[in-house]
Structure formats: structure tokens, C-alpha cells
N, C-alpha and C. Protein backbone atom coordinates (compact mmCIF):
# COMPACT_ATOMS: atom_id res chain seq x y z
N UNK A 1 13.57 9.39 -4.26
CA UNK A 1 12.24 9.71 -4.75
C UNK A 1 11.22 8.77 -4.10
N UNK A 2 9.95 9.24 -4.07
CA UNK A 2 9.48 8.68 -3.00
C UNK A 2 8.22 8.38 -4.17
N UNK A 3 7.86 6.38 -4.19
CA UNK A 3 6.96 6.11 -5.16
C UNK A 3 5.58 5.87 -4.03
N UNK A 4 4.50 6.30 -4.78
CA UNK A 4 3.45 6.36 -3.96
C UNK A 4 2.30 4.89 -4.83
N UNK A 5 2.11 3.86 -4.23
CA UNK A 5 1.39 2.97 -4.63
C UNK A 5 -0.23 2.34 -4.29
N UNK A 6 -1.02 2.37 -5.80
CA UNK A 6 -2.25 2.39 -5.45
C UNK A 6 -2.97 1.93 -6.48
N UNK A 7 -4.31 2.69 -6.83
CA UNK A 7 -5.54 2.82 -7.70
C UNK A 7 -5.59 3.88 -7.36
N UNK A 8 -6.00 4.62 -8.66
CA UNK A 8 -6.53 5.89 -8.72
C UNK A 8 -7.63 6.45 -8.40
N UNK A 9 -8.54 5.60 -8.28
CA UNK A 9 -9.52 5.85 -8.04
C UNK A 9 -9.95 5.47 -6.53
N UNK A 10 -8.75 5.02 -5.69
CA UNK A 10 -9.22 5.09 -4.04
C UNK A 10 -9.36 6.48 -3.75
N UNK A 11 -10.10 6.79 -2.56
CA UNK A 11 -10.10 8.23 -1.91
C UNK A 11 -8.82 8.64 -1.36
N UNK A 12 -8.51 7.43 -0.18
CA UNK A 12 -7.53 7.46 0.57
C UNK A 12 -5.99 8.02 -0.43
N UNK A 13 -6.05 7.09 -1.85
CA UNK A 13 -4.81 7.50 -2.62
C UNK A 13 -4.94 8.94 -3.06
N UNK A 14 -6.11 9.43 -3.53
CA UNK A 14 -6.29 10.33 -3.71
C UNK A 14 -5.84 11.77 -3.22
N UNK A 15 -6.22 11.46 -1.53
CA UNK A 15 -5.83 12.65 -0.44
C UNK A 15 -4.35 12.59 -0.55
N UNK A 16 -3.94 11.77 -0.39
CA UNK A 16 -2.02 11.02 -0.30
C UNK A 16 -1.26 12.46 -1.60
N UNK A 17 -2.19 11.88 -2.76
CA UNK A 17 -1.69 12.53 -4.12
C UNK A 17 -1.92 14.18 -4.15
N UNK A 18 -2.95 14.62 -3.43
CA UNK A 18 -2.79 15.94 -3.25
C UNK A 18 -2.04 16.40 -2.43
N UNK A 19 -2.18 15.93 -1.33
CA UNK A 19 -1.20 16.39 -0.48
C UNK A 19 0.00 16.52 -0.78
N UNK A 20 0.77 15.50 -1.41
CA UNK A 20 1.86 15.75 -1.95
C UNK A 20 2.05 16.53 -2.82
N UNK A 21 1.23 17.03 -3.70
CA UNK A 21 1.62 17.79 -4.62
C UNK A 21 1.31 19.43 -3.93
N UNK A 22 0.43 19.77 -2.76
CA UNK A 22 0.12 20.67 -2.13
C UNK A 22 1.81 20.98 -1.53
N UNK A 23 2.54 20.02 -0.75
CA UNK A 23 3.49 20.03 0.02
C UNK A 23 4.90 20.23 -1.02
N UNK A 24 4.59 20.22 -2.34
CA UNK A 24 5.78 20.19 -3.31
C UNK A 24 6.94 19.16 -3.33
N UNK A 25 6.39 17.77 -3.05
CA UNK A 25 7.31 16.68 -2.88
C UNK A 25 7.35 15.83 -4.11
N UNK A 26 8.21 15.65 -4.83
CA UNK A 26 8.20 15.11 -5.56
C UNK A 26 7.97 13.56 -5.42
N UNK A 27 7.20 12.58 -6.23
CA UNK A 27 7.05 11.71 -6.04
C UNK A 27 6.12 10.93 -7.49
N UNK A 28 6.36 9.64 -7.51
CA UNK A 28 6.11 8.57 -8.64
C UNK A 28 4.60 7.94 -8.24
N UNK A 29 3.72 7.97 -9.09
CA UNK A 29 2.48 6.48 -9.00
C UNK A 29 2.75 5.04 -9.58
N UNK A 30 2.41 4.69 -8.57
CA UNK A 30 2.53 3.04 -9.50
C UNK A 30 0.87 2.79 -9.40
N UNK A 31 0.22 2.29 -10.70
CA UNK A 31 -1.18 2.33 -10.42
C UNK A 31 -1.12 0.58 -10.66
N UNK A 32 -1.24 -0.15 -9.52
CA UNK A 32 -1.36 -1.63 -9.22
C UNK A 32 -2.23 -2.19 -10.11
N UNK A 33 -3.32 -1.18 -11.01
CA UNK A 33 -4.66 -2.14 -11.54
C UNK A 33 -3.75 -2.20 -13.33
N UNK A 34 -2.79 -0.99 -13.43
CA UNK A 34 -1.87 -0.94 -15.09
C UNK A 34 -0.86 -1.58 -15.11
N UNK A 35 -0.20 -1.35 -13.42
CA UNK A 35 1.36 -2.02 -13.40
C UNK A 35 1.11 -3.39 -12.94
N UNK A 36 0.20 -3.61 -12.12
CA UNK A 36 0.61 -4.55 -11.21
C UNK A 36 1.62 -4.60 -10.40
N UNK A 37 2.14 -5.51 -9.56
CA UNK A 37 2.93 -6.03 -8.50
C UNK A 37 4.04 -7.13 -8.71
N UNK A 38 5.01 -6.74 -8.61
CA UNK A 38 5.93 -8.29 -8.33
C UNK A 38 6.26 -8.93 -7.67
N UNK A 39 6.48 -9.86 -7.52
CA UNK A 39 6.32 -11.05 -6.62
C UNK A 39 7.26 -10.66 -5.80
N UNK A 40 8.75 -9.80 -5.72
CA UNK A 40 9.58 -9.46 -4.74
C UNK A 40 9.25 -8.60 -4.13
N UNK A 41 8.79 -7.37 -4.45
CA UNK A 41 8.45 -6.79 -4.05
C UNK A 41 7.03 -6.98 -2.50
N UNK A 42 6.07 -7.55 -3.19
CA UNK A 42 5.05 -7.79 -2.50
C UNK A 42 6.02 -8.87 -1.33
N UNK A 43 6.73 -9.83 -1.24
CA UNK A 43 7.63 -10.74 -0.85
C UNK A 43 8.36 -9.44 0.78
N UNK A 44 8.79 -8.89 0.03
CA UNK A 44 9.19 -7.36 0.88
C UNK A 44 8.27 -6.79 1.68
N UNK A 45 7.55 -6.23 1.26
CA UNK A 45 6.36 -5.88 1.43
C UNK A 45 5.37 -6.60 3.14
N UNK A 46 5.81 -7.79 2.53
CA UNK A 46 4.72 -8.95 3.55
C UNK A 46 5.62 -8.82 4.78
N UNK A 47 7.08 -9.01 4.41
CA UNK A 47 8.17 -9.12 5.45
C UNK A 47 8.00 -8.13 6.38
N UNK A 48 8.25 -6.80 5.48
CA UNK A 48 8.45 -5.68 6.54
C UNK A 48 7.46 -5.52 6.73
N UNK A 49 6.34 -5.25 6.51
CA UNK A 49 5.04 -4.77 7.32
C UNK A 49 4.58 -6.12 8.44
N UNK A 50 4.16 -7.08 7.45
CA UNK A 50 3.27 -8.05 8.18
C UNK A 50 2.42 -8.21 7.58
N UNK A 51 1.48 -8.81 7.41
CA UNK A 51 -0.33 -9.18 6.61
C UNK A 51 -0.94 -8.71 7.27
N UNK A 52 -1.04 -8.18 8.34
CA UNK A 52 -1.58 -7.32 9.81
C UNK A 52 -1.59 -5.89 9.10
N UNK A 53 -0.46 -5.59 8.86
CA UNK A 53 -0.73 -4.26 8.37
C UNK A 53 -1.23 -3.97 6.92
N UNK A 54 -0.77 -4.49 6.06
CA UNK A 54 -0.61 -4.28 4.29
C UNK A 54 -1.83 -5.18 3.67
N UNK A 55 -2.16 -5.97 4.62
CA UNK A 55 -4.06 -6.55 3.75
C UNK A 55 -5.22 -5.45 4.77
N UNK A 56 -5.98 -5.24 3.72
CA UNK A 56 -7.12 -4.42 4.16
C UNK A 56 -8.46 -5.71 4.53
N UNK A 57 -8.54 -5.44 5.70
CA UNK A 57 -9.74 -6.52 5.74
C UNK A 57 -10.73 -6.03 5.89
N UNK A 58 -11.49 -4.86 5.88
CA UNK A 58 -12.55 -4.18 6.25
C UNK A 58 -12.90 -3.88 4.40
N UNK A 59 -12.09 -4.02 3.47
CA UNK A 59 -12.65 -3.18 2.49
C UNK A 59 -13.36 -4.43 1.73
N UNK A 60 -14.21 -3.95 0.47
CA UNK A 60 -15.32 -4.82 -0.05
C UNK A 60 -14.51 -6.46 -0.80
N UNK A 61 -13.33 -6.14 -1.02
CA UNK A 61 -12.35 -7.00 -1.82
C UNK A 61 -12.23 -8.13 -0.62
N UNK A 62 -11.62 -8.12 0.23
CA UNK A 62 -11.65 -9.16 1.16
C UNK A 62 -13.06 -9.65 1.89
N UNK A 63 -13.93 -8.40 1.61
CA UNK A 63 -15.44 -9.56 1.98
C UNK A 63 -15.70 -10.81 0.68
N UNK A 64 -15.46 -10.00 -0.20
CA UNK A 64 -16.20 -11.40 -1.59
C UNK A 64 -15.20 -11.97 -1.49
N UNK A 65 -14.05 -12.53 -0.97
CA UNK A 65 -13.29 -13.35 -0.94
C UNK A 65 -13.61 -14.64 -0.06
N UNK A 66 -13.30 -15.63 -0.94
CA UNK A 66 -13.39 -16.90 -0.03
C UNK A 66 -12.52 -17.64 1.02
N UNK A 67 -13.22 -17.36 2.00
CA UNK A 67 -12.81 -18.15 3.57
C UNK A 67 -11.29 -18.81 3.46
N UNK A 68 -10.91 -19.88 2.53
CA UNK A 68 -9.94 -20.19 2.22
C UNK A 68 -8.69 -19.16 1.43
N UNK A 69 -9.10 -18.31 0.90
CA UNK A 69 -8.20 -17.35 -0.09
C UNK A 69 -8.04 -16.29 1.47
N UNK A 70 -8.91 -15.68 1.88
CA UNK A 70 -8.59 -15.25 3.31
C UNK A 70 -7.93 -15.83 4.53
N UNK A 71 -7.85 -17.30 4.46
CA UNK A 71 -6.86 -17.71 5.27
C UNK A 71 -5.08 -17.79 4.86
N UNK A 72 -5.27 -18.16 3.75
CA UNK A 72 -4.29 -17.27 2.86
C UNK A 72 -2.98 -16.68 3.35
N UNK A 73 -4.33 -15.25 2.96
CA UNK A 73 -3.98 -14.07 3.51
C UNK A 73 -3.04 -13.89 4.76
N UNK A 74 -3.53 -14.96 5.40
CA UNK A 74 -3.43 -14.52 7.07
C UNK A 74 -2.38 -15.82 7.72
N UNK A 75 -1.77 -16.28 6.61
CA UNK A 75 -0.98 -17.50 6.59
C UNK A 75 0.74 -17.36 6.53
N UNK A 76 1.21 -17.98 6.38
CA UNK A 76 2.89 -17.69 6.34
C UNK A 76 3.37 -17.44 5.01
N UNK A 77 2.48 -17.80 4.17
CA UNK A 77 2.97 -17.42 2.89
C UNK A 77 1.50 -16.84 1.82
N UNK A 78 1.62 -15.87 1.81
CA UNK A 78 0.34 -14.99 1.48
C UNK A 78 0.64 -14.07 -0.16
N UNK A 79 2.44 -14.04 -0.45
CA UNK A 79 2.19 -13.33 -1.61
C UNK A 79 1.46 -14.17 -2.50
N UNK A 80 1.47 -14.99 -2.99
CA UNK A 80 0.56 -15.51 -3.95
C UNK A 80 -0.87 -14.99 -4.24
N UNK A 81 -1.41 -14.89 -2.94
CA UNK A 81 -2.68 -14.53 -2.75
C UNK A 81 -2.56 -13.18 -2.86
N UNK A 82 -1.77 -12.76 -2.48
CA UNK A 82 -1.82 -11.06 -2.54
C UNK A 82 -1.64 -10.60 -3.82
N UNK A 83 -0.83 -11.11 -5.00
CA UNK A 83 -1.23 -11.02 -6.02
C UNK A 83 -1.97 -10.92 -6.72
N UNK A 84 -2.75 -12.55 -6.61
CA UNK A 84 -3.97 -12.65 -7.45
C UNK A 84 -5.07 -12.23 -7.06
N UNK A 85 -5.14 -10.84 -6.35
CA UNK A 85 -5.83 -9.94 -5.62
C UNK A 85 -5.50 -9.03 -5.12
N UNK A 86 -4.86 -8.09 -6.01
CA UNK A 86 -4.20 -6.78 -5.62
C UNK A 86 -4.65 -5.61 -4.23
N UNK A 87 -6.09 -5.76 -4.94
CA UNK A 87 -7.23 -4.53 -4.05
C UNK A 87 -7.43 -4.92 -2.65
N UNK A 88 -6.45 -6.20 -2.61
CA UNK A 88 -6.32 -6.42 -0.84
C UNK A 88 -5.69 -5.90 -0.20
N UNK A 89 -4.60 -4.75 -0.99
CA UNK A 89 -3.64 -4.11 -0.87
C UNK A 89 -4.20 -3.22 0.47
N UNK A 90 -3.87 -2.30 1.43
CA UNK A 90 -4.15 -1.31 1.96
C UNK A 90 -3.68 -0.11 1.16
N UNK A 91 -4.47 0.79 0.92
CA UNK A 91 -3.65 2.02 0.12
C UNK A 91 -3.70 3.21 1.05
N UNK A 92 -2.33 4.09 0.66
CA UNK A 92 -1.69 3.93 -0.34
C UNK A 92 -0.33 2.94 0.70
N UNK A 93 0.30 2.48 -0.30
CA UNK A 93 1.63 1.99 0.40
C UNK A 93 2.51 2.78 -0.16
N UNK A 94 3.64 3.49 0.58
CA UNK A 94 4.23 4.91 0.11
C UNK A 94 5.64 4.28 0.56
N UNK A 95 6.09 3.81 -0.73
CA UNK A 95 7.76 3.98 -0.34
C UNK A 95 8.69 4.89 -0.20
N UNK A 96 9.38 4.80 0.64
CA UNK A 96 10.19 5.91 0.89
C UNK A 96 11.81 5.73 0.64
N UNK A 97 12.09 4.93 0.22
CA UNK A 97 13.46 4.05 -0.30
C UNK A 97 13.70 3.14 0.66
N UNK A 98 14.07 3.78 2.09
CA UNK A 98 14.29 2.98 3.75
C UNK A 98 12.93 2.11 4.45
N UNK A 99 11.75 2.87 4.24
CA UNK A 99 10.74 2.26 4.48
C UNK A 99 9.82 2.58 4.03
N UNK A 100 8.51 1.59 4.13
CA UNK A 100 7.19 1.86 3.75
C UNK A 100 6.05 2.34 4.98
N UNK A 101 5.34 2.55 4.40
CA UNK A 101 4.22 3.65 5.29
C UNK A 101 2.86 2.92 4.81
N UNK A 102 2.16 2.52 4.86
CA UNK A 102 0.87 2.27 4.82
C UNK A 102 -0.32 2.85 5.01
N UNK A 103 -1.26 3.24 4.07
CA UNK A 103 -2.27 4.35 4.35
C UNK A 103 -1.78 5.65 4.43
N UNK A 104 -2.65 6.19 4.97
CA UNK A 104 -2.21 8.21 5.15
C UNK A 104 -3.34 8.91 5.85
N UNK A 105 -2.60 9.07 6.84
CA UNK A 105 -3.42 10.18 7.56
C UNK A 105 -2.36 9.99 8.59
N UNK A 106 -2.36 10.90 9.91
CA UNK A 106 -1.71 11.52 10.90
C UNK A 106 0.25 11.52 11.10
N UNK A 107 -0.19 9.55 11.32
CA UNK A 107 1.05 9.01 11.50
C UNK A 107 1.66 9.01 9.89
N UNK A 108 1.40 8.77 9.41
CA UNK A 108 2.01 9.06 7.78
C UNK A 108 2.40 9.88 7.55
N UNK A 109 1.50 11.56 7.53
CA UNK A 109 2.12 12.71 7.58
C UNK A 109 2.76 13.25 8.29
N UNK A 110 3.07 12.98 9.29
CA UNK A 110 4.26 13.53 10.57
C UNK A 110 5.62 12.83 9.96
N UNK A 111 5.71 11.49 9.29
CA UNK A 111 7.07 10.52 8.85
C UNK A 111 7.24 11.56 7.53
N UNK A 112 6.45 11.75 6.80
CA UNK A 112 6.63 12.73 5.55
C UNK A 112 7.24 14.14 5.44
N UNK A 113 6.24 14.59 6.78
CA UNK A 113 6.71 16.01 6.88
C UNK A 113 7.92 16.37 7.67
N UNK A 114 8.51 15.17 8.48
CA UNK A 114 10.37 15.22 9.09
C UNK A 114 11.15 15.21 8.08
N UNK A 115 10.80 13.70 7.28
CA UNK A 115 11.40 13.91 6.19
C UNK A 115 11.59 15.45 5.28
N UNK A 116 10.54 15.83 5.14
CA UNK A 116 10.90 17.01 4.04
C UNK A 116 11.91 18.09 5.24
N UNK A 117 11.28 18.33 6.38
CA UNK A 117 11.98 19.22 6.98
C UNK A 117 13.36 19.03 7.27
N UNK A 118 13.86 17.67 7.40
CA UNK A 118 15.38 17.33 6.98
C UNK A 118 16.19 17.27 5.60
């Protein structure tokens, strides 16, 4: 089962959530602002992607952030920070059991749509 992770109220999660339900794939929300994050996970998370991929630096959350909490970020050890600042998240992050996917659009939906066709 494939858990799809976010806020509900991003756009980007939004498109993710129709689409899937357009495409008939079954799949879980984790809404990061009710559930939150655990520290292994995000730990995972940092590993396999990178802070390159899985922190959003363009969005409004990492501008009001301070210089130091953004270096952080961009440091060898960043879950902490990524915690106590969820919405740094890139959304959606879409697990797939084997791997994660980050965001959605092109390259996302081509990994989705093999999948279903296999």
C-alpha cells in the first residue's frame, strides 16, 4: 500500500490525491500537521533522499527560518531540525514500501504508473 505524505491543504498534495484516486490506486494520508513525523522515519528519509531533495527551500517556511536553523538543514545531521519544522518537508513524499518519490508531477507519475501497469 502506498502511504502518501503531507498537509492537506498543499496544492501539490492535493493534485497527488486526485490523481490517485482518478487512477484507482489505493493508498493512505499521513497528514504531518495531525500525525506528525518520527524521528526514524524522517532519519530514513534524510538518508535515502538527501536534504537536497526532501527540504523545500523555495517555499515560505524556510524563508522565515533563521540562517542558523537553515544551516541545519543543510548539515549532517538535520532530522532534528526537520522535525521541529515539518512544512520544510517537500510535498508530497509518497512511499512506496521500496522507495520514496518526492513531489509529483512527470517523473513521479511515470514511477506510479509502471508500477500499476505491473
Amino acid at each position: 500500500m502506498i502511504t502518501l505524505y503531507g498537509i492537506p491543504n498543499c496544492g501539490t498534495v492535493k493534485k497527488a490525491r486526485v490523481w490517485l484516486e482518478e487512477q484507482g490506486i489505493a493508498y493512505s494520508f499521513h497528514d504531518f500537521k495531525k500525525q506528525g513525523l518520527d524521528a526514524d522515519t524522517a532519519k530514513r528519509w534524510a538518508k535515502e533522499l538527501g536534504t537536497e531533495k526532501l527540504v523545500n527551500r523555495k517555499g515560505t517556511t524556510w524563508r522565515k527560518l533563521d540562517a542558523a536553523t537553515q544551516a541545519i538543514l543543510q548539515g549532517a545531521n538535520p532530522v532534528p531540525a526537520i522535525l521541529e519544522n515539518l512544512s520544510v518537508i517537500k510535498r508530497p513524499v509518497i512511499d512506496l514500501g521500496d522507495r520514496r518519490l518526492v513531489g509529483f508531477g512527470p517523473e513521479e507519475i511515470a514511477v506510479l504508473e509502471s508500477r500499476q501497469a505491473s
